[in-house]
C-alpha atoms as a PDB file:
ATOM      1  CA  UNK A   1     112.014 -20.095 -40.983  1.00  0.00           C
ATOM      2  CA  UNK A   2     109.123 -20.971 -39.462  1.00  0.00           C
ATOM      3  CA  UNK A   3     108.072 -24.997 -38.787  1.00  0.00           C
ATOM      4  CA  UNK A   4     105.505 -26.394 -40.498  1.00  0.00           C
ATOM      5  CA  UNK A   5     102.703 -28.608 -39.591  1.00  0.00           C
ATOM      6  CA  UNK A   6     104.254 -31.869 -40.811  1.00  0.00           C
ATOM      7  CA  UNK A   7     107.581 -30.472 -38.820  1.00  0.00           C
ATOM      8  CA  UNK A   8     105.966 -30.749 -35.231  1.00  0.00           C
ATOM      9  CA  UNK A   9     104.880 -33.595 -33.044  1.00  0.00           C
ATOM     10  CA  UNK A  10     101.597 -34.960 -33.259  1.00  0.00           C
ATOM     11  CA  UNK A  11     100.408 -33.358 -29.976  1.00  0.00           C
ATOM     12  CA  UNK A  12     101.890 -29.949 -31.314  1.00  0.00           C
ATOM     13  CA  UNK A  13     100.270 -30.217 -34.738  1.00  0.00           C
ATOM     14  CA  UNK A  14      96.615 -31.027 -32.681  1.00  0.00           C
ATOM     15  CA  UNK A  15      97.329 -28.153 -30.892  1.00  0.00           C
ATOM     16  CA  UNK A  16      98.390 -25.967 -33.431  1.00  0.00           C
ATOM     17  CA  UNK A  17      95.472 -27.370 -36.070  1.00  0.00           C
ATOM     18  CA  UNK A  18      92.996 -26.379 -32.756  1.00  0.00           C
ATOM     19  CA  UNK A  19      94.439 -22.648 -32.840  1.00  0.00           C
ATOM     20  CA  UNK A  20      94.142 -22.297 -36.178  1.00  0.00           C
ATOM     21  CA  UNK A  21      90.916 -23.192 -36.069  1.00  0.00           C
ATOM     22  CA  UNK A  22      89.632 -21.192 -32.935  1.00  0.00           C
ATOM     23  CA  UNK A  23      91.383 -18.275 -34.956  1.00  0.00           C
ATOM     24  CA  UNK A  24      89.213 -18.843 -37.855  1.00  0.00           C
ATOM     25  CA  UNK A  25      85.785 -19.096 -35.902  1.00  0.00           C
ATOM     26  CA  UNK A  26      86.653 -15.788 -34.546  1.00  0.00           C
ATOM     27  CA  UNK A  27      87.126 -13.869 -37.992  1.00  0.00           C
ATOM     28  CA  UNK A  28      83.971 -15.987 -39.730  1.00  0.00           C
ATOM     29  CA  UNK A  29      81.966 -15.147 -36.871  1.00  0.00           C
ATOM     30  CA  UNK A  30      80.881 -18.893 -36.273  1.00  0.00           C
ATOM     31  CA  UNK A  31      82.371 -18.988 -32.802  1.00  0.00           C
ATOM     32  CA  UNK A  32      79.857 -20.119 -30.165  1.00  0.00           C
ATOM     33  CA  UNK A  33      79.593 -18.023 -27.708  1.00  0.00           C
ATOM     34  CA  UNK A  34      77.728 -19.265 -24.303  1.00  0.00           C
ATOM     35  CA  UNK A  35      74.869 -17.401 -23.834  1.00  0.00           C
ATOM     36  CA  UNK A  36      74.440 -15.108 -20.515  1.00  0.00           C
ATOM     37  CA  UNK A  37      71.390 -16.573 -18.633  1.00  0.00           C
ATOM     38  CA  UNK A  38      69.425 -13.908 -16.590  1.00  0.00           C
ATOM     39  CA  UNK A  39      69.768 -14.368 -12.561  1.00  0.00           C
ATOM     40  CA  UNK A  40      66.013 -15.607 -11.796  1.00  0.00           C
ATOM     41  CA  UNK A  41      64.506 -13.258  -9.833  1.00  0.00           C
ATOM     42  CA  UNK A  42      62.302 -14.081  -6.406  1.00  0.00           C
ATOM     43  CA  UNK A  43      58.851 -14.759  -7.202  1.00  0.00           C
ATOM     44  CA  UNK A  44      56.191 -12.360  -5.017  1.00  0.00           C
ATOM     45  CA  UNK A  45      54.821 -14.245  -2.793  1.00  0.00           C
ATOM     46  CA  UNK A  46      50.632 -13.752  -3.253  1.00  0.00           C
ATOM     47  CA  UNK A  47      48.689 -10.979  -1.122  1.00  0.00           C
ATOM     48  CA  UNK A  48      45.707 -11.632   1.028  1.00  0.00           C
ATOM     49  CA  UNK A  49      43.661  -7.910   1.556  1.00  0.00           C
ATOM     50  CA  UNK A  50      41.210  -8.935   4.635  1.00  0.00           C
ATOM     51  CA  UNK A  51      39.341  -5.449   5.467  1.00  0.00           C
ATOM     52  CA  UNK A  52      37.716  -3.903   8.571  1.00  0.00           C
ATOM     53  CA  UNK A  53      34.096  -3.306   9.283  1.00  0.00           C
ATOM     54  CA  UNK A  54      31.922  -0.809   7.400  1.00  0.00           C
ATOM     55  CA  UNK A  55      34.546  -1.210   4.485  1.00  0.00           C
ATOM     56  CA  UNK A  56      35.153  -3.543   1.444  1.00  0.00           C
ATOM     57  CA  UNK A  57      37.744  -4.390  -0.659  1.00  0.00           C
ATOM     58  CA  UNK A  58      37.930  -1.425  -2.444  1.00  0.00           C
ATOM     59  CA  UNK A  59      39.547   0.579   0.385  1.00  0.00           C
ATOM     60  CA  UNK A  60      42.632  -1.197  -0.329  1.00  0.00           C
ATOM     61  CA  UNK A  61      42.938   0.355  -3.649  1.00  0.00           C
ATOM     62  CA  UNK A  62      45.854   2.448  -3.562  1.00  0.00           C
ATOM     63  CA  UNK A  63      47.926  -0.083  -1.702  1.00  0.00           C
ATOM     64  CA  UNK A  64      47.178  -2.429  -4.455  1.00  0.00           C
ATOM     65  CA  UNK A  65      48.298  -0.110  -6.803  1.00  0.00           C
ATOM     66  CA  UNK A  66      51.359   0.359  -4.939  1.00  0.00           C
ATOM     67  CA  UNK A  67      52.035  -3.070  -4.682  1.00  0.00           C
ATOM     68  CA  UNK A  68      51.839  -3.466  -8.515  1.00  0.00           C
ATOM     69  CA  UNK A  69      54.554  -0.944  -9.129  1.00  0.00           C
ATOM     70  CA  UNK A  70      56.486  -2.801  -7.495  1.00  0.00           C
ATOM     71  CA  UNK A  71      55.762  -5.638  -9.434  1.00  0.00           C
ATOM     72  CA  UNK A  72      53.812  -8.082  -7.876  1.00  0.00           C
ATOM     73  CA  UNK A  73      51.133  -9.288 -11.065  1.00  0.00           C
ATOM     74  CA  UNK A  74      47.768  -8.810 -10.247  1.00  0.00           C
ATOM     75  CA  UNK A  75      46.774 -12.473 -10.036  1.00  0.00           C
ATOM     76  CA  UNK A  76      48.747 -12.647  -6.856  1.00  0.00           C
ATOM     77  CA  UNK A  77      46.719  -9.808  -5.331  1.00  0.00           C
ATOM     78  CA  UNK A  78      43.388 -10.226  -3.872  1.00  0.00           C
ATOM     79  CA  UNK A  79      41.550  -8.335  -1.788  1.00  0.00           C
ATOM     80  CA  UNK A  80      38.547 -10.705   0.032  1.00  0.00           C
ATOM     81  CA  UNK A  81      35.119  -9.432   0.836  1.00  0.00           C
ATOM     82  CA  UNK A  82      33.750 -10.319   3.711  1.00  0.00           C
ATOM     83  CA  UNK A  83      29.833 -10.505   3.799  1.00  0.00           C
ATOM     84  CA  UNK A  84      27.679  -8.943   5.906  1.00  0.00           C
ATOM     85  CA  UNK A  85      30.594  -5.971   6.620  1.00  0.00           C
ATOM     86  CA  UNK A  86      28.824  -4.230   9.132  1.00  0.00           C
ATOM     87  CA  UNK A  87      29.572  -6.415  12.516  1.00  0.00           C
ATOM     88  CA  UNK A  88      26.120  -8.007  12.643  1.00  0.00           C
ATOM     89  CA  UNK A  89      27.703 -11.449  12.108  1.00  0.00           C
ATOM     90  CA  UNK A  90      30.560 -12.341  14.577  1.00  0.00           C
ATOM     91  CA  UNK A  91      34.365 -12.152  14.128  1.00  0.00           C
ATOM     92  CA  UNK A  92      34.487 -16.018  13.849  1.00  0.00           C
ATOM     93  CA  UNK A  93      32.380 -16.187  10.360  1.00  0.00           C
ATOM     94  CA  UNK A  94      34.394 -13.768   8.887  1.00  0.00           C
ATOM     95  CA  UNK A  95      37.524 -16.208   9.672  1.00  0.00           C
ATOM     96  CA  UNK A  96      36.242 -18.935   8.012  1.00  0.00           C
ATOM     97  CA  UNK A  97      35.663 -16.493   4.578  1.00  0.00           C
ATOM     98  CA  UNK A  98      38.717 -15.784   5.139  1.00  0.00           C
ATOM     99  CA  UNK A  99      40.259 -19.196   5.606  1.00  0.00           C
ATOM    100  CA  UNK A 100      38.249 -20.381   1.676  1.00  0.00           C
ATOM    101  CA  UNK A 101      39.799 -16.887   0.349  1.00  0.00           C
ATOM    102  CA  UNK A 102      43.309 -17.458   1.443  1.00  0.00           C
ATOM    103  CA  UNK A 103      43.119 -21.245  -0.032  1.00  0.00           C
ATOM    104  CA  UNK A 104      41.632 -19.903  -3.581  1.00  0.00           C
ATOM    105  CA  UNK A 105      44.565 -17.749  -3.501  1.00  0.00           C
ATOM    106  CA  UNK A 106      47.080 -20.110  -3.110  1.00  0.00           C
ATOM    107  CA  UNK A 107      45.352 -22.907  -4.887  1.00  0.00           C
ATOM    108  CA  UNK A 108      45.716 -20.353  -8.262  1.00  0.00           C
ATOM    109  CA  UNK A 109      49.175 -19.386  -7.324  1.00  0.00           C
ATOM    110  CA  UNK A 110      50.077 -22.690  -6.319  1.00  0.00           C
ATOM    111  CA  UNK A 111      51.901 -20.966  -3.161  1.00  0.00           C
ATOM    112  CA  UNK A 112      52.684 -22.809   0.109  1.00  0.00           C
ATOM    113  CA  UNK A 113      52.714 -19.518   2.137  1.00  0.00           C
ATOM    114  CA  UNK A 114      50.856 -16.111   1.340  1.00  0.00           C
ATOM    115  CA  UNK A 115      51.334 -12.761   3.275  1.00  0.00           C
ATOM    116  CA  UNK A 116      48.236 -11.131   4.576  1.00  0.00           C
ATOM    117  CA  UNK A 117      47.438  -7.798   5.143  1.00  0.00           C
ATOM    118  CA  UNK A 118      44.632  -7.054   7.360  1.00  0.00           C
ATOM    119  CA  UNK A 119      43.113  -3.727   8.491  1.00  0.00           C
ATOM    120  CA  UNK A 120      40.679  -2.892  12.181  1.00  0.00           C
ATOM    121  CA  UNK A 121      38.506  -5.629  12.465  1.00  0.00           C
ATOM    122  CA  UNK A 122      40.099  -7.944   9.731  1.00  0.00           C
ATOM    123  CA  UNK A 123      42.773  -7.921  11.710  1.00  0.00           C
ATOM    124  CA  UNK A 124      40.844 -10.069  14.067  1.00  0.00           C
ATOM    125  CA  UNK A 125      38.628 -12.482  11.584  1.00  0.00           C
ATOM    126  CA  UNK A 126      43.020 -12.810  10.633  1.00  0.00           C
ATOM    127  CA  UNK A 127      44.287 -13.797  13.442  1.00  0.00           C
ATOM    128  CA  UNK A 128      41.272 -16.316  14.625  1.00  0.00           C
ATOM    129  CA  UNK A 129      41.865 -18.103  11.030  1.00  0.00           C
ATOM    130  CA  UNK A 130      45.308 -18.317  11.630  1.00  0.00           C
ATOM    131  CA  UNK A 131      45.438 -18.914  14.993  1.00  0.00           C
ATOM    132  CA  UNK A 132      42.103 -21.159  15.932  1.00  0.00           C
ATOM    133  CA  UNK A 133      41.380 -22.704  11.949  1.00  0.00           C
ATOM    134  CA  UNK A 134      44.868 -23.333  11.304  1.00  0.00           C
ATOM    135  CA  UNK A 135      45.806 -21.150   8.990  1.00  0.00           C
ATOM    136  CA  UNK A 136      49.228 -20.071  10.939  1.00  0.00           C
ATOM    137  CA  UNK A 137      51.137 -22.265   8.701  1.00  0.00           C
ATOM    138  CA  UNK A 138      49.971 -20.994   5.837  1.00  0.00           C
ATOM    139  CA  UNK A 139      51.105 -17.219   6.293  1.00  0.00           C
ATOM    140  CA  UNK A 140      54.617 -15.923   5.711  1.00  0.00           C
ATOM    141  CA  UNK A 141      54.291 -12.354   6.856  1.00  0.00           C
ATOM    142  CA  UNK A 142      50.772 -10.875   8.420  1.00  0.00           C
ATOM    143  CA  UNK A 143      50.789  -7.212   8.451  1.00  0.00           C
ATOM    144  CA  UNK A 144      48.174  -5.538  11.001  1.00  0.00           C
ATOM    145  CA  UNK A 145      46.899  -2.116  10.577  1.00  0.00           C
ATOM    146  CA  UNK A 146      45.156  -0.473  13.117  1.00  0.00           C
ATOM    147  CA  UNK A 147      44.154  -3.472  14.931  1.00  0.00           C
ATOM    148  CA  UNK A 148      42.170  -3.428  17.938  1.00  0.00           C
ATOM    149  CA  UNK A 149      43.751  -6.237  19.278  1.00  0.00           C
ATOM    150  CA  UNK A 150      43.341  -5.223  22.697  1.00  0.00           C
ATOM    151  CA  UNK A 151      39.965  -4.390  22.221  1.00  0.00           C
ATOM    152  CA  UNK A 152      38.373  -0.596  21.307  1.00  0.00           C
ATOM    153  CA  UNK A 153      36.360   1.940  23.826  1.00  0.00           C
ATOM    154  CA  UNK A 154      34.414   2.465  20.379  1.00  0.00           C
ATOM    155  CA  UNK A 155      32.726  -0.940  20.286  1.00  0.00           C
ATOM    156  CA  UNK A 156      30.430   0.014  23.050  1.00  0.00           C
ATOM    157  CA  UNK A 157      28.627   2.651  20.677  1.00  0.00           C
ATOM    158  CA  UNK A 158      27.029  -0.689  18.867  1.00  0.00           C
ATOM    159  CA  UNK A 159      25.887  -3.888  20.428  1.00  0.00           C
ATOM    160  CA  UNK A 160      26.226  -6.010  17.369  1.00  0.00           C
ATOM    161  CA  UNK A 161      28.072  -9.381  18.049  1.00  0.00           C
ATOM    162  CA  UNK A 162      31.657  -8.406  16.181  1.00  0.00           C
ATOM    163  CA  UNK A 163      31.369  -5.036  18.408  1.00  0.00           C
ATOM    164  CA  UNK A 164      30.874  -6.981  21.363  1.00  0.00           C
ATOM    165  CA  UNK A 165      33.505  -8.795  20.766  1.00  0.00           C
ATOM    166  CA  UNK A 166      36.323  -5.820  20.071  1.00  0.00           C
ATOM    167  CA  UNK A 167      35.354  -4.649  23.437  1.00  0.00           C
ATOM    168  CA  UNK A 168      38.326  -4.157  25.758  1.00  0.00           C
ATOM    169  CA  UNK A 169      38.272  -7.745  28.059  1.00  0.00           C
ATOM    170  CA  UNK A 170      35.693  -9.618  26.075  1.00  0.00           C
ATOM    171  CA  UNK A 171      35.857 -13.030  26.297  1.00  0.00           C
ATOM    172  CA  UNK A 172      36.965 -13.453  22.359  1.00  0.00           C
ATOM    173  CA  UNK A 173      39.586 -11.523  23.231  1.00  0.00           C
ATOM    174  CA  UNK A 174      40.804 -12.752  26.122  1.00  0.00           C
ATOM    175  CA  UNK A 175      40.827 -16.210  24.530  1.00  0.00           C
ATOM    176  CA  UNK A 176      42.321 -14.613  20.998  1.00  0.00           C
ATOM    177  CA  UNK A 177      45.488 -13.190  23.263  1.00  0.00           C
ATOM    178  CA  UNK A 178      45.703 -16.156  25.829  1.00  0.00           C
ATOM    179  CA  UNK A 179      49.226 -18.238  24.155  1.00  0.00           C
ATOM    180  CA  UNK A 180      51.994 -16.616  24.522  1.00  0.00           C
ATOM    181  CA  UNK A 181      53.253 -17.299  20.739  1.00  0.00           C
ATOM    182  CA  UNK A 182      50.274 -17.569  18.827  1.00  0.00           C
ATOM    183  CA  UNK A 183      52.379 -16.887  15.501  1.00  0.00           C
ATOM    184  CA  UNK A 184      54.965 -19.681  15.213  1.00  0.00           C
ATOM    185  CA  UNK A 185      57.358 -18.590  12.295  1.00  0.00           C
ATOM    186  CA  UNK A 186      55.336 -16.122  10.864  1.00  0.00           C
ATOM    187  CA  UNK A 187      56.705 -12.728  10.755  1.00  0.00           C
ATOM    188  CA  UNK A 188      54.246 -10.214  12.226  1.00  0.00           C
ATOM    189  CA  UNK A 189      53.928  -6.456  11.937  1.00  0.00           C
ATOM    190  CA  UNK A 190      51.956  -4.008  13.754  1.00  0.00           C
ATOM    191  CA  UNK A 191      51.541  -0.449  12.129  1.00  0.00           C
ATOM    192  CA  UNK A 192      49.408   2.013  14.161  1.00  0.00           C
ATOM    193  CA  UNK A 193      48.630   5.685  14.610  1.00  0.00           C
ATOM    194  CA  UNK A 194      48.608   7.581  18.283  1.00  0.00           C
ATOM    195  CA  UNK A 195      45.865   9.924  16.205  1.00  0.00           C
ATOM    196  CA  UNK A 196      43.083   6.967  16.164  1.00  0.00           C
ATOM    197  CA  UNK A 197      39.916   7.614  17.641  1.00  0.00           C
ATOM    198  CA  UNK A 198      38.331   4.115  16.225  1.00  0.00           C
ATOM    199  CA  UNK A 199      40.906   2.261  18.141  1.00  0.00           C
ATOM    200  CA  UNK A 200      40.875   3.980  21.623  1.00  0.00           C
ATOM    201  CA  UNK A 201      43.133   3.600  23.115  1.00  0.00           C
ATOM    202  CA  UNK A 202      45.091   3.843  20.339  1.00  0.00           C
ATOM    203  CA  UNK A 203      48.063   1.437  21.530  1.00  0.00           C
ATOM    204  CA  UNK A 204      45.474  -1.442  21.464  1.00  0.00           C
ATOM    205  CA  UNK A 205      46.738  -1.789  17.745  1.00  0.00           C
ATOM    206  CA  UNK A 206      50.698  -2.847  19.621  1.00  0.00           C
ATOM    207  CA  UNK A 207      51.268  -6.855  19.115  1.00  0.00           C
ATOM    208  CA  UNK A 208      53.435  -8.515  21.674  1.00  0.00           C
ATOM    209  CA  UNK A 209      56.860  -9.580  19.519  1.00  0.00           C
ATOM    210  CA  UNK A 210      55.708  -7.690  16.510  1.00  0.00           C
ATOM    211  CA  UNK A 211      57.715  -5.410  13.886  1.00  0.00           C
ATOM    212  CA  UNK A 212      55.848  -2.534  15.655  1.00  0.00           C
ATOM    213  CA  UNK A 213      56.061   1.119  13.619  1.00  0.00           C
ATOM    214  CA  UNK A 214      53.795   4.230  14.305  1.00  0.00           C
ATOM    215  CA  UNK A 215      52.788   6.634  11.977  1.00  0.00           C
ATOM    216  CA  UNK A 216      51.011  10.156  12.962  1.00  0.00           C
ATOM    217  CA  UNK A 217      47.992   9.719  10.489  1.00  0.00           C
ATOM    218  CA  UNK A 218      45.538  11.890  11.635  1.00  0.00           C
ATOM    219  CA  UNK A 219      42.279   9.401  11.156  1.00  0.00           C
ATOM    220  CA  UNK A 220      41.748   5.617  11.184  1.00  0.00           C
ATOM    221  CA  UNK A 221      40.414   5.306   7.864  1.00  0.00           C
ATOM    222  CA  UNK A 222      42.829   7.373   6.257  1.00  0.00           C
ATOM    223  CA  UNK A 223      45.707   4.461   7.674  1.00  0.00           C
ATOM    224  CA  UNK A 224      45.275   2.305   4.418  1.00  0.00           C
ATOM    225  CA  UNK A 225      46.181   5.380   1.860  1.00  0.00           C
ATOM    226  CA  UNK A 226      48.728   6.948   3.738  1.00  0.00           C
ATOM    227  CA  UNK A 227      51.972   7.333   1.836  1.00  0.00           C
ATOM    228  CA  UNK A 228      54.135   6.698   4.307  1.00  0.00           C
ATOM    229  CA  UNK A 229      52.091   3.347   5.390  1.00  0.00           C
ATOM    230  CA  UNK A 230      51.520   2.098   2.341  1.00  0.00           C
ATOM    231  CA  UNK A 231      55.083   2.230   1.621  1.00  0.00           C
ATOM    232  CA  UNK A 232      56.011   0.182   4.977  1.00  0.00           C
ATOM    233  CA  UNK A 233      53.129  -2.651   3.970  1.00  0.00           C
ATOM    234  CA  UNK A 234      55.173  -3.280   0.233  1.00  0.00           C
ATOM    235  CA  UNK A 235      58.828  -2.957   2.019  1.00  0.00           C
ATOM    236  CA  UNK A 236      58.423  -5.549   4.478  1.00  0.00           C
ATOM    237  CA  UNK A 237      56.137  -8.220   2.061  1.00  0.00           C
ATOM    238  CA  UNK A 238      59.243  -7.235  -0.397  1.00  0.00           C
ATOM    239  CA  UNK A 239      62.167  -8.682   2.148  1.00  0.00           C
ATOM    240  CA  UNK A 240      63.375 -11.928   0.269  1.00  0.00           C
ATOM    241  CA  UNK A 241      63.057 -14.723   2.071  1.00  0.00           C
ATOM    242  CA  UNK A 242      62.250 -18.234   1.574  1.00  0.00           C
ATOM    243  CA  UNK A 243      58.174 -18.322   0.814  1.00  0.00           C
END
């Protein structure tokens, strides 16, 4: 026969009083069950879209698009225009737009860091922000395109100052690629295509200790809506790492 409570110990009866009722929150369904918490994901960090000359912030349309599907929320994309577009102004004004655009961004985002994106001669207004207006420690990733950072053959067809200045040797230059780290601890990429004939040569777009990757896109323009480069941009702002 089996024992009864009353038969058992007092720690046995606590036990056996705490099975019974265990047993019994089971079968009433009353048992509290912890609840699985989700594993937080990374949040994106926010986009800065700095175009070239001639273009606006439109032409970054399908990348944008992009980098929604792979869920970045629109409010941490922006895509800055810089005013006049055409060259007339130079490279050092459109750094400073580029400097108040970067802080809205992060101001709404309330991000430390953003990555920027920057295509031909944005590349340029980029980098002086960053690297003469302080804006270096501000910028997790920066992601050229077709950047005439060594200057372009092209930029003798105009003589307006921002041409001038994207001449091969000019003295913006020169100064622009004088440190030999210029970046710090932000993670730079250079994507370029041997086909340009904006950016001639064409190996003026290469950055010195840059992620470098070429793509055979047959026209400069066409860089920013290219499948294959678009991809590249939202893979390497999609690495986790610390913002």
């Amino acid at each position: 026969m089996s024992p009864s409570l009353r038969d058992l110990t007092p720690p046995a009866r606590r036990a056996s009083r705490a099975l019974v009722l265990a047993l019994l929150a089971v079968v009433t369904g009353c048992a509290s069950v912890p609840e699985a918490r989700p594993t937080p994901q990374p949040e994106h960090v926010p986009v800065l879209f700095v175009h070239g000359t001639d273009e606006t912030p439109g032409s970054f349309f399908a990348m944008r698009d992009a980098f929604e599907e792979a869920g970045w929320p629109k409010e941490r994309l922006h895509a800055v225009r810089l005013h006049p577009n055409n060259g007339q102004l130079p490279i050092e004004v459109m750094a400073y737009q580029i400097r108040r655009a970067a802080e809205g961004l992060r101001k709404r985002t309330g991000a430390e860091r953003i990555d920027v994106v920057a295509f031909s001669q944005g590349t340029l207004s980029s980098r002086y922000w960053m690297q003469e207006l302080g804006g270096q420690p501000r910028v997790r990733r920066f992601v050229s395109i077709s950047g005439p950072h060594h200057g372009t053959r092209a930029a003798y067809l105009k003589a307006d100052p921002a041409l001038v200045q994207m001449r091969p040797d000019s003295d913006f230059l020169r100064e622009l690629n004088r440190r030999e780290n210029p970046f710090g601890d932000t993670e730079v990429f250079s994507f370029w295509t041997p086909l340009d004939s904006t950016v001639v040569p064409a190996d003026s777009a290469r950055l010195p200790g840059a992620t470098e990757r070429t793509f055979f896109v047959l026209a400069h323009q066409l860089m920013l809506t290219n499948p294959a480069v678009i991809s590249a941009t939202v893979e390497a702002l999609a690495k986790n790492s610390p913002p």
